[in-house]
Every structure is written in C-alpha cells, then in structure tokens.
PDB file of N, CA and C in Angstrom:
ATOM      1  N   UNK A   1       6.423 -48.846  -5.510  1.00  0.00           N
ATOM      2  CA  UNK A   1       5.581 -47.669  -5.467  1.00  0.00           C
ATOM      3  C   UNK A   1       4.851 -47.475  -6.798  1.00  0.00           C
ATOM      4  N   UNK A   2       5.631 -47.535  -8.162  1.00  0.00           N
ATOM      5  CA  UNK A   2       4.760 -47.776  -8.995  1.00  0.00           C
ATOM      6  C   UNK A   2       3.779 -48.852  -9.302  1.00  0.00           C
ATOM      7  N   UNK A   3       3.719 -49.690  -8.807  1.00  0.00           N
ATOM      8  CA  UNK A   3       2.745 -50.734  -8.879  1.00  0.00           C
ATOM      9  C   UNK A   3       1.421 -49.982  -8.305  1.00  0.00           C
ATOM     10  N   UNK A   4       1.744 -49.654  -6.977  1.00  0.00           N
ATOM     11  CA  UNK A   4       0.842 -49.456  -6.204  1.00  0.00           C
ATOM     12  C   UNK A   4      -0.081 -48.349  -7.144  1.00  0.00           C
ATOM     13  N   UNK A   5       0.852 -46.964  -7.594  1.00  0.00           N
ATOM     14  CA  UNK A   5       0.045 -45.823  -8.318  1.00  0.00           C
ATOM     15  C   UNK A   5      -0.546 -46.803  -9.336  1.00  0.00           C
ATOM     16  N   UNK A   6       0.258 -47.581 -10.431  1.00  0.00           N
ATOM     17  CA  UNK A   6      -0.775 -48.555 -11.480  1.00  0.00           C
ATOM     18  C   UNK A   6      -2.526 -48.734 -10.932  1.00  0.00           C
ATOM     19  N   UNK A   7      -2.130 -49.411  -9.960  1.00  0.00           N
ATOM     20  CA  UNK A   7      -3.171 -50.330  -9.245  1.00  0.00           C
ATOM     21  C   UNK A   7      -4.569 -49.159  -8.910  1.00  0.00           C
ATOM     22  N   UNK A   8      -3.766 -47.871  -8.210  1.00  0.00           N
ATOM     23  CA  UNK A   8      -4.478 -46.569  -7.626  1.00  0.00           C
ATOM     24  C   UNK A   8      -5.240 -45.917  -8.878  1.00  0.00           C
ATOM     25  N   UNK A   9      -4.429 -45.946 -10.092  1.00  0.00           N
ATOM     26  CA  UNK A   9      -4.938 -45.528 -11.150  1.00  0.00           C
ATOM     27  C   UNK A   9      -6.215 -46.086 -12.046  1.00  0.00           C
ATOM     28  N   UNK A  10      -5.919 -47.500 -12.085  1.00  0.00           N
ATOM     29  CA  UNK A  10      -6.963 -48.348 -12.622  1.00  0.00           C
ATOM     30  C   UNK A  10      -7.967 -48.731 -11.784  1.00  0.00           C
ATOM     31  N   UNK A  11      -7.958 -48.273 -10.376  1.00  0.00           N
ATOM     32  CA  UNK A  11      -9.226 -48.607  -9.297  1.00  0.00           C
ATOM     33  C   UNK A  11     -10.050 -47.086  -9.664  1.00  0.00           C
ATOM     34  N   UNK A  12      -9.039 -45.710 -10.166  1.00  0.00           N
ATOM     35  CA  UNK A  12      -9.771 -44.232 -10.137  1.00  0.00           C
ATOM     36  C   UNK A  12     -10.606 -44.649 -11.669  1.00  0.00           C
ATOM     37  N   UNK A  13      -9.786 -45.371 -12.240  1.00  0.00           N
ATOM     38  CA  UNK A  13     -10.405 -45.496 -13.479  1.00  0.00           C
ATOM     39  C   UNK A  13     -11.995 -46.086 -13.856  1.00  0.00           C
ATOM     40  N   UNK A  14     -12.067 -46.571 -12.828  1.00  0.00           N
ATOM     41  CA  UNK A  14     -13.654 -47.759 -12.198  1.00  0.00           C
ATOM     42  C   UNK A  14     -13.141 -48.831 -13.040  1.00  0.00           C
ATOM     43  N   UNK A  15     -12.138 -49.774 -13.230  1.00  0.00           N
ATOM     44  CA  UNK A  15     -11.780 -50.903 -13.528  1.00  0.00           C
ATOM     45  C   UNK A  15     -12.296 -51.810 -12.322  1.00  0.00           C
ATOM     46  N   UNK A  16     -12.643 -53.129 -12.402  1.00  0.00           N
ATOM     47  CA  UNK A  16     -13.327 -53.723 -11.216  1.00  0.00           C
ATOM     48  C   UNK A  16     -12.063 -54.070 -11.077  1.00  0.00           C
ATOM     49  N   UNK A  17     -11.566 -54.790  -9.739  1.00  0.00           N
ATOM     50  CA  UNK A  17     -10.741 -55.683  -8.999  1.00  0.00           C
ATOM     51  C   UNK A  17     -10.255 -56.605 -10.005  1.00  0.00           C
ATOM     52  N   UNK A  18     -11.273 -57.529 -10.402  1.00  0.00           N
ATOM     53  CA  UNK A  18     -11.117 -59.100 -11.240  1.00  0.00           C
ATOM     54  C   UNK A  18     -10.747 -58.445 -12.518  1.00  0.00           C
ATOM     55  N   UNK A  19     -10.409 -57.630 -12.815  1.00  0.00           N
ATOM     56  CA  UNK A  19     -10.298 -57.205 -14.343  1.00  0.00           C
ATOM     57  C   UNK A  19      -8.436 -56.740 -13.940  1.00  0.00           C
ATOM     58  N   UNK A  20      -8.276 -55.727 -12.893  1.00  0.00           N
ATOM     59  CA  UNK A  20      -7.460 -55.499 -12.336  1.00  0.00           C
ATOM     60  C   UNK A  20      -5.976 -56.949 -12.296  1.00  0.00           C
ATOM     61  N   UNK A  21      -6.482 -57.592 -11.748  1.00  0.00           N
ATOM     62  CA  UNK A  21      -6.168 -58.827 -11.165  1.00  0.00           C
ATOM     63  C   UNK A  21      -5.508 -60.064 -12.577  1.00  0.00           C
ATOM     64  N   UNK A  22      -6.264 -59.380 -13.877  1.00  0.00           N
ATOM     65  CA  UNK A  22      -5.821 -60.323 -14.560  1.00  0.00           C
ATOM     66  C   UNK A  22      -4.736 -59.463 -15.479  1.00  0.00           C
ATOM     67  N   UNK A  23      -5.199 -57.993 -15.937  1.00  0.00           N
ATOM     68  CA  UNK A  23      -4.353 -57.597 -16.346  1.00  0.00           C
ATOM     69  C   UNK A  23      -2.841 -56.958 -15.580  1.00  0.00           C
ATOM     70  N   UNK A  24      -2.971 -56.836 -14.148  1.00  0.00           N
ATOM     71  CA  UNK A  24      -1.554 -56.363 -13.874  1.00  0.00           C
ATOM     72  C   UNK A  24      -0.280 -57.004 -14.023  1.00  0.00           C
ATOM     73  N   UNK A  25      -0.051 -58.137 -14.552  1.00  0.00           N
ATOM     74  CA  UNK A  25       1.168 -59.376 -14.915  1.00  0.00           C
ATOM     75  C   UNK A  25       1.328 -58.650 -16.306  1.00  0.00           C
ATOM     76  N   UNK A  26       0.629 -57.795 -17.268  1.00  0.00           N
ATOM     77  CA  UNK A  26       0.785 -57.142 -18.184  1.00  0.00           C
ATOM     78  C   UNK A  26       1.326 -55.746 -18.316  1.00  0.00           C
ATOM     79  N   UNK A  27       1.253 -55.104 -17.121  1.00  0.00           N
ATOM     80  CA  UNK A  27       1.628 -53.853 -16.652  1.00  0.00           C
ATOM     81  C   UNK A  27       3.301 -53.495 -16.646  1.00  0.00           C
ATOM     82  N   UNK A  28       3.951 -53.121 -17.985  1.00  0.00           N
ATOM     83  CA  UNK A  28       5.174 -52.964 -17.635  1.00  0.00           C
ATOM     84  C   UNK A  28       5.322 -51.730 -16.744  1.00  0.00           C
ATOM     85  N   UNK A  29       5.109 -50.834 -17.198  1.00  0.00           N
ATOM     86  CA  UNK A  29       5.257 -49.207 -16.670  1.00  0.00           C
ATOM     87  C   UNK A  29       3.751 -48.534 -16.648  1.00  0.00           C
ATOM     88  N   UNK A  30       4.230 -47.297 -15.794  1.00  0.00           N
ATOM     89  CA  UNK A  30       2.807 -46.604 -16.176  1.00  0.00           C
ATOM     90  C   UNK A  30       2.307 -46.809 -17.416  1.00  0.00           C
ATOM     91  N   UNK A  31       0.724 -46.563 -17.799  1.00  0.00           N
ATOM     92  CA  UNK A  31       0.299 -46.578 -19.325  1.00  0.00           C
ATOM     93  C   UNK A  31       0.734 -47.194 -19.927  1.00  0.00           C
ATOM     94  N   UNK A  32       0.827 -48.186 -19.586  1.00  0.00           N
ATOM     95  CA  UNK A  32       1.842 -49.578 -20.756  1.00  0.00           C
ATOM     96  C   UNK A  32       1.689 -50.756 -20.640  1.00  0.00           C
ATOM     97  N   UNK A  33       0.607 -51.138 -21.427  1.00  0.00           N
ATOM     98  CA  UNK A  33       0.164 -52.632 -21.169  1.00  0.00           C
ATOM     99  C   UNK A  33       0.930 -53.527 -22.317  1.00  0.00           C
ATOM    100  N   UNK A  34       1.019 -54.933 -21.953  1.00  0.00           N
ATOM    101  CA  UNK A  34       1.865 -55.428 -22.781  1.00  0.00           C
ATOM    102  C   UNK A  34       1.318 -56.907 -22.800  1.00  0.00           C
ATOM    103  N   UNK A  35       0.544 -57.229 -23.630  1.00  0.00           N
ATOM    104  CA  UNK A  35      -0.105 -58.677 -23.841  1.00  0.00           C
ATOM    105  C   UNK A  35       0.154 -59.364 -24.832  1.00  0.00           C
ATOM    106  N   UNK A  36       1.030 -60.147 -24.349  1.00  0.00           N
ATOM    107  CA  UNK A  36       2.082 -61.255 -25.362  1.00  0.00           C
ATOM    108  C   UNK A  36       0.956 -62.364 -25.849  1.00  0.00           C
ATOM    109  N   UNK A  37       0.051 -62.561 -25.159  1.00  0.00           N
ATOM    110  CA  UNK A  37      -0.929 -63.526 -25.624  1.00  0.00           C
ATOM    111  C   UNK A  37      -2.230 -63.355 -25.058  1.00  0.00           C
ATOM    112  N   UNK A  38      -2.915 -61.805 -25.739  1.00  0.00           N
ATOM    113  CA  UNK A  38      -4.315 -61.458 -25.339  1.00  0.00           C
ATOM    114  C   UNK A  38      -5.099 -62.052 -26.180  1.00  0.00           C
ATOM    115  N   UNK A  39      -5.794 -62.888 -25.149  1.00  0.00           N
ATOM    116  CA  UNK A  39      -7.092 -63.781 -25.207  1.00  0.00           C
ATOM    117  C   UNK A  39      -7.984 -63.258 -25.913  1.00  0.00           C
ATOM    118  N   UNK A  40      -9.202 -63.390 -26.995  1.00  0.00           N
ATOM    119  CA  UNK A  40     -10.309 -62.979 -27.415  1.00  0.00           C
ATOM    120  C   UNK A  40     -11.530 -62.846 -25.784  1.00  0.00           C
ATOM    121  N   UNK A  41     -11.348 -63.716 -24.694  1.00  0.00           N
ATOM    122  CA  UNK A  41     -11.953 -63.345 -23.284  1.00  0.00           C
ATOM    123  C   UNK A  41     -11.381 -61.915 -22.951  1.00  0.00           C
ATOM    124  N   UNK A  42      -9.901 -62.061 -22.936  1.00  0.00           N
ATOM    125  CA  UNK A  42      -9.505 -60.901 -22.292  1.00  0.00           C
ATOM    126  C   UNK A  42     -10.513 -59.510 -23.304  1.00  0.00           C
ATOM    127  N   UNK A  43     -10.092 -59.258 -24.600  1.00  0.00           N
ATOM    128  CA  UNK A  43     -10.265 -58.484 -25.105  1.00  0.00           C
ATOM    129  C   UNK A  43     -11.872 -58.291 -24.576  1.00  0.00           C
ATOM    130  N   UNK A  44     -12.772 -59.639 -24.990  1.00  0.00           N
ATOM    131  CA  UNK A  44     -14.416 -59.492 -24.587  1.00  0.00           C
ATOM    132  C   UNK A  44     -14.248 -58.414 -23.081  1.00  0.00           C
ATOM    133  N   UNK A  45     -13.518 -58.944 -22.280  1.00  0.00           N
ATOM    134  CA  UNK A  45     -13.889 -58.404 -21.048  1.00  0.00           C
ATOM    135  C   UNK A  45     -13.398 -56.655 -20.992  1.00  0.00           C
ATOM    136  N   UNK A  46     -12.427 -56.397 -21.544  1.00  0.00           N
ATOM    137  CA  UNK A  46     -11.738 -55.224 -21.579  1.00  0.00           C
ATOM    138  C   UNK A  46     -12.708 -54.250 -22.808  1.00  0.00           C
ATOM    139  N   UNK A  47     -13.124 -54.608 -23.480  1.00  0.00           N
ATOM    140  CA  UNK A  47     -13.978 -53.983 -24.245  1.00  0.00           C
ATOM    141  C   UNK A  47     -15.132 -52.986 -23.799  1.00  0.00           C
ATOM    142  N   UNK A  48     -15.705 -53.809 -23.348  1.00  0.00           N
ATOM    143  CA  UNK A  48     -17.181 -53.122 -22.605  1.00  0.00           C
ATOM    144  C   UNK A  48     -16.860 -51.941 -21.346  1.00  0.00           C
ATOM    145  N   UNK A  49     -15.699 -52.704 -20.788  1.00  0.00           N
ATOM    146  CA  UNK A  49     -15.006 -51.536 -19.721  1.00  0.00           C
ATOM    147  C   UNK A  49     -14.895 -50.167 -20.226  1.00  0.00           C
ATOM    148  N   UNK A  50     -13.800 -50.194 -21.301  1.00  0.00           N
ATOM    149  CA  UNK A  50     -13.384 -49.266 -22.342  1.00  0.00           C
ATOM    150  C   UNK A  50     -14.517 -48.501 -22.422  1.00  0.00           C
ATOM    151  N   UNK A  51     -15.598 -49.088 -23.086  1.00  0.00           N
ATOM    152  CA  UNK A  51     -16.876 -48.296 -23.337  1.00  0.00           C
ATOM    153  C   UNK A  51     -18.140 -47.695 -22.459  1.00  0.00           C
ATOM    154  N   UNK A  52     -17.549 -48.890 -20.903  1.00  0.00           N
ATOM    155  CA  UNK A  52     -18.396 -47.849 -20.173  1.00  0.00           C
ATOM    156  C   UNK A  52     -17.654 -46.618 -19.545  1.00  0.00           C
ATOM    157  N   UNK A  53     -16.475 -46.603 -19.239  1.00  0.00           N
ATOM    158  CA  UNK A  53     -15.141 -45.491 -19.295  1.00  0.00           C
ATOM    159  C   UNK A  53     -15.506 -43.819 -19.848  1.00  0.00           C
ATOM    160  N   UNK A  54     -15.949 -44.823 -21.482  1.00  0.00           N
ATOM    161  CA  UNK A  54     -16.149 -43.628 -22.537  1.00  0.00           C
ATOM    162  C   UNK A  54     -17.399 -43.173 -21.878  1.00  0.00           C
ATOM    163  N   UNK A  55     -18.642 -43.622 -21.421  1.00  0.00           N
ATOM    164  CA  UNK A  55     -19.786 -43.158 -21.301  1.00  0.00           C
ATOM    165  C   UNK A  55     -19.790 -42.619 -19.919  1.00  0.00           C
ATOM    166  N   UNK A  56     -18.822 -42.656 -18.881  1.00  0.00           N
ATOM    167  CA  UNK A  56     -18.688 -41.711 -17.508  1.00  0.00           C
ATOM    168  C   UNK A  56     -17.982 -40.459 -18.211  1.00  0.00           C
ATOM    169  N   UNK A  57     -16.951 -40.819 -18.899  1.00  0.00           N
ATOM    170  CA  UNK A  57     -16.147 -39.574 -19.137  1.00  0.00           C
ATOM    171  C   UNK A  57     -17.211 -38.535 -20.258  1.00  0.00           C
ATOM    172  N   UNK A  58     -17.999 -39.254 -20.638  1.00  0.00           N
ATOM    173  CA  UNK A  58     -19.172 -38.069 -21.672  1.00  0.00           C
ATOM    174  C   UNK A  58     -20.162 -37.141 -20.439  1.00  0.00           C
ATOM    175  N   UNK A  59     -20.499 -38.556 -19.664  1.00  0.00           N
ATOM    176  CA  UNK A  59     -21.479 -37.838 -18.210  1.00  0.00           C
ATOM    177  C   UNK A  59     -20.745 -36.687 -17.677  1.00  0.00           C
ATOM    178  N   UNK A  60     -19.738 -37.180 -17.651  1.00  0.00           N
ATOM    179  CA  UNK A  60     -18.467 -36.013 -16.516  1.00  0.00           C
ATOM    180  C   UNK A  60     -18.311 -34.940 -17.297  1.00  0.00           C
ATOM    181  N   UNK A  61     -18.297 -34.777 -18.797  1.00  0.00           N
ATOM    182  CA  UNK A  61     -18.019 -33.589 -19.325  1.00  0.00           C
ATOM    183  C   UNK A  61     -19.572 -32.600 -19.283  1.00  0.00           C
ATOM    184  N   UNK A  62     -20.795 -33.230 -20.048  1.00  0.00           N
ATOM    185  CA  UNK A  62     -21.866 -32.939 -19.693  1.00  0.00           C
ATOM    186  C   UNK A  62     -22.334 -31.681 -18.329  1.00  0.00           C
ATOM    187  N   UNK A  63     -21.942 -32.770 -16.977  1.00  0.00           N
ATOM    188  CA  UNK A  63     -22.163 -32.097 -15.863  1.00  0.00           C
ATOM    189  C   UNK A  63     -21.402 -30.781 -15.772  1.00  0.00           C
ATOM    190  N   UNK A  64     -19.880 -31.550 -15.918  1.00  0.00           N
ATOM    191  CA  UNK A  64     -18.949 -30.224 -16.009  1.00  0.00           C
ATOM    192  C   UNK A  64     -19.474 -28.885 -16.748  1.00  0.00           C
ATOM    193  N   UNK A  65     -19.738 -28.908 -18.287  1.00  0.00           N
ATOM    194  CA  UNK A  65     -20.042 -28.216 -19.008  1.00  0.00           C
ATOM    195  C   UNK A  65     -21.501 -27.638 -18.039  1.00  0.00           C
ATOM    196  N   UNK A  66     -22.644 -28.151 -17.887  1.00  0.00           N
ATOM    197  CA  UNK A  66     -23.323 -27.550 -17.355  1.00  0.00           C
ATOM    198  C   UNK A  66     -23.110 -26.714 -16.197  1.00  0.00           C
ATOM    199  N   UNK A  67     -22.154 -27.605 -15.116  1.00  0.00           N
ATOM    200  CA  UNK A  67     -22.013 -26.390 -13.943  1.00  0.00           C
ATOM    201  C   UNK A  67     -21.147 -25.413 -14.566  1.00  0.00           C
ATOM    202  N   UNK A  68     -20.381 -25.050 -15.340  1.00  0.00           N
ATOM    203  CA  UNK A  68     -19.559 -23.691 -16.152  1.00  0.00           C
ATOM    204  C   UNK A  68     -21.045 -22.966 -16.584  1.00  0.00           C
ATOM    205  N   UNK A  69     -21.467 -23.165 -17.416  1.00  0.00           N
ATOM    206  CA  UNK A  69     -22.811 -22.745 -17.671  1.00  0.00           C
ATOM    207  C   UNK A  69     -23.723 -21.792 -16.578  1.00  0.00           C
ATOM    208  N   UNK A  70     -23.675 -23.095 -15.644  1.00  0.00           N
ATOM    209  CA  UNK A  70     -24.516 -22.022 -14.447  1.00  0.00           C
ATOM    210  C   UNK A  70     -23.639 -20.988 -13.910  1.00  0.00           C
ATOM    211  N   UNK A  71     -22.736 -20.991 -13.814  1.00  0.00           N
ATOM    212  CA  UNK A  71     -21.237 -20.219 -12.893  1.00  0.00           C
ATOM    213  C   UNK A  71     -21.206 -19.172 -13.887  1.00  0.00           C
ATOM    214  N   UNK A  72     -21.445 -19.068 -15.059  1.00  0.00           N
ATOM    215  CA  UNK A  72     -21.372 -18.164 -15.603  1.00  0.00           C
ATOM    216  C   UNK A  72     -22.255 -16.984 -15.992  1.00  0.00           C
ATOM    217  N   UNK A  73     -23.330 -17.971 -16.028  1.00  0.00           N
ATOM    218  CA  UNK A  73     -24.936 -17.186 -15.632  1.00  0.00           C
ATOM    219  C   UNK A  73     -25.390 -16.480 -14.392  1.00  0.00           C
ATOM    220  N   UNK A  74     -24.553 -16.916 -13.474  1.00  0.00           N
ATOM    221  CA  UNK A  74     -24.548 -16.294 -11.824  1.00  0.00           C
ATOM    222  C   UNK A  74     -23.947 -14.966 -11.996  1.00  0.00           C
ATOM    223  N   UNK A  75     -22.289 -15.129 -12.590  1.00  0.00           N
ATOM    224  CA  UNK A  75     -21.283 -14.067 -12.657  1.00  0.00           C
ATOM    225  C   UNK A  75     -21.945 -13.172 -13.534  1.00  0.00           C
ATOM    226  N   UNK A  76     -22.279 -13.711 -14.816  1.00  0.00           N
ATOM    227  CA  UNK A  76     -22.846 -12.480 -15.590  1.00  0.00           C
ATOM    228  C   UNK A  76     -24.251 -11.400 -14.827  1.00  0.00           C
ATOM    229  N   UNK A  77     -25.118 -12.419 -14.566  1.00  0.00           N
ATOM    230  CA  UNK A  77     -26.331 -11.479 -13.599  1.00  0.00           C
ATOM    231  C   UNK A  77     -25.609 -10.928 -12.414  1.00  0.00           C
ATOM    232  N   UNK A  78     -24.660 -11.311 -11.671  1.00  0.00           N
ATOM    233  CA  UNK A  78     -24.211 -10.656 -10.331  1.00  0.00           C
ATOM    234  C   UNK A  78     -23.633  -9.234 -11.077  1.00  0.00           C
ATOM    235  N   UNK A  79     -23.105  -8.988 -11.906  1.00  0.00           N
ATOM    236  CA  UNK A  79     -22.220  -8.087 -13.068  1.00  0.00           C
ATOM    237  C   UNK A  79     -23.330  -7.261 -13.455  1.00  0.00           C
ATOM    238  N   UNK A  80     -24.383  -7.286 -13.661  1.00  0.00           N
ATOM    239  CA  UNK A  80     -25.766  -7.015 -14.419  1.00  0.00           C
ATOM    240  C   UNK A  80     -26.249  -6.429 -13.526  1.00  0.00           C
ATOM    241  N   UNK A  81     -26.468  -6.702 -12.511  1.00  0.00           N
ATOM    242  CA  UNK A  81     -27.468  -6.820 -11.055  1.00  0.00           C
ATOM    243  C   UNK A  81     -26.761  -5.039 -10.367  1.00  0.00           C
ATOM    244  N   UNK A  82     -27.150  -4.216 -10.975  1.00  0.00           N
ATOM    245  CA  UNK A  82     -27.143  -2.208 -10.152  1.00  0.00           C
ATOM    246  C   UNK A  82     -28.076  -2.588  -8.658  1.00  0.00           C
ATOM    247  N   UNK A  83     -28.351  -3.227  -8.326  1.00  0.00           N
ATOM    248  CA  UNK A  83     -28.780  -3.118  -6.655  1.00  0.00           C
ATOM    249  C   UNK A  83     -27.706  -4.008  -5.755  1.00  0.00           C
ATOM    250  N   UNK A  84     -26.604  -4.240  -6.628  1.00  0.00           N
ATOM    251  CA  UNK A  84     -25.953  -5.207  -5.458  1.00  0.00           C
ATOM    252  C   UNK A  84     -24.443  -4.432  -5.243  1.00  0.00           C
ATOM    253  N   UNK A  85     -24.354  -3.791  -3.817  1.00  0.00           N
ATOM    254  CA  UNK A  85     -23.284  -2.888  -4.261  1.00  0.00           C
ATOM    255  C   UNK A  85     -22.183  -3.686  -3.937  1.00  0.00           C
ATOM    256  N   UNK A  86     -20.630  -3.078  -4.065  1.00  0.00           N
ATOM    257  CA  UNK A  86     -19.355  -3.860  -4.628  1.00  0.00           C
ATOM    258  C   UNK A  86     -18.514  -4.652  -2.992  1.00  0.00           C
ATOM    259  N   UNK A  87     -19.676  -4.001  -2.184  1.00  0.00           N
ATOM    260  CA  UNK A  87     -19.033  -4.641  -0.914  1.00  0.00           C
ATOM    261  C   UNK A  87     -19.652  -6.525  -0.554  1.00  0.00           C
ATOM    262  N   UNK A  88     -20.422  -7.127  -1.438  1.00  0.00           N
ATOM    263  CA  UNK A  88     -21.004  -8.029  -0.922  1.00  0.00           C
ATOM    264  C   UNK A  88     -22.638  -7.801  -0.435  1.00  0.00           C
ATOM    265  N   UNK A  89     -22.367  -7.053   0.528  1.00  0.00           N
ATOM    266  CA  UNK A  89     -23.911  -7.157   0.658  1.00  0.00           C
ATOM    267  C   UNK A  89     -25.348  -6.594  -0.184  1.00  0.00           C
ATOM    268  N   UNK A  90     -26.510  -6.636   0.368  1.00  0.00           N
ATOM    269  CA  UNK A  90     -27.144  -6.630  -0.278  1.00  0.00           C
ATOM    270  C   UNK A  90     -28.120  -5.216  -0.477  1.00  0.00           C
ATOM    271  N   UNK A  91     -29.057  -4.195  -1.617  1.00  0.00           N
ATOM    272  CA  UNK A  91     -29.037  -2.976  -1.299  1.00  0.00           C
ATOM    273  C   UNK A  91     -30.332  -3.046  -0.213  1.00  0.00           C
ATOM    274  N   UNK A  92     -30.615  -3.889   0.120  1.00  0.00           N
ATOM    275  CA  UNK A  92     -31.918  -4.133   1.157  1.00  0.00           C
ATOM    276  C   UNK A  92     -31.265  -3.954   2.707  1.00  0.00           C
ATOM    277  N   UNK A  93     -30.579  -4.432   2.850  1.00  0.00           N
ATOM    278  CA  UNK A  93     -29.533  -4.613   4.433  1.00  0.00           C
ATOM    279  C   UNK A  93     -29.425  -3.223   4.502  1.00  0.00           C
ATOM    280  N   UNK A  94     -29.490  -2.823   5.637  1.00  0.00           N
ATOM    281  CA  UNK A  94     -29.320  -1.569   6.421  1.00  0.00           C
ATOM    282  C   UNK A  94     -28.429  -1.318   7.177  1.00  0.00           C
TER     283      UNK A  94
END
C-alpha cells in the first residue's frame, strides 16, 4: 500500500512515468529517496523536473493568491453594498 501512495504521490507531483520508473528501486519510505549510485543522467534528468515543480507551485500560489483577492473584494463590497438587505435577496425584487 505504501508503494502504491509513493507512486500516487509522484504521479500528483507531475513526475512523468519514465522518471517514476527509474527512481522507485530508490524509494525506501515515504519522502525518502536513497541513491547509492546517482548518476550525473539521473541528477540531469531530476533537475529540470525539480524546477519545473518549482514553477507550477509559483503559478498555483499566484492564482491562489489572486482568487483570495477577488473573494475578498466581493465580501468587502457585499459588506459595503446598503441596498442589499441581510436576507440574500436583492433591494430591486419585490
């Protein structure tokens, strides 16, 4: 079962398959890689991963940060907004 979460983890991670495939014989435990004889290939290949990793997880904060941004700009004007009374609807609806 832990293999499988390993495997589940490094596919959520966007690790490709073939990258997958070479490092899991390295996989002692969760988060625990263990390379008794990492290749200057291996490292080449694991490198760029690493760094495109870093550049989703900057996108992902970005977006994140922006939708908080808008969510908060909604809440504050809905808060602001004297024509919208406390039941939901709107002071136009009859």
């Amino acid at each position: 079962m832990d293999r499988v979460l390993q495997i589940r983890g490094l596919l959520d991670a966007g690790l490709p398959t073939r990258i997958i495939k070479q490092i899991l014989p390295c996989l002692d435990k969760p988060r625990v890689i263990h390379f008794a004889d990492a290749t200057p290939e291996m490292l080449a290949t694991l490198e760029p991963e690493r760094d495109r990793m870093t550049a989703r997880i900057e996108c992902l904060v970005r977006n994140r940060d922006a939708v908080a941004e808008y969510l908060e700009a909604v809440r504050n004007n809905t808060r602001r907004d004297p024509d919208t009374p406390d039941d939901g609807s709107t002071a136009a609806e009859g």
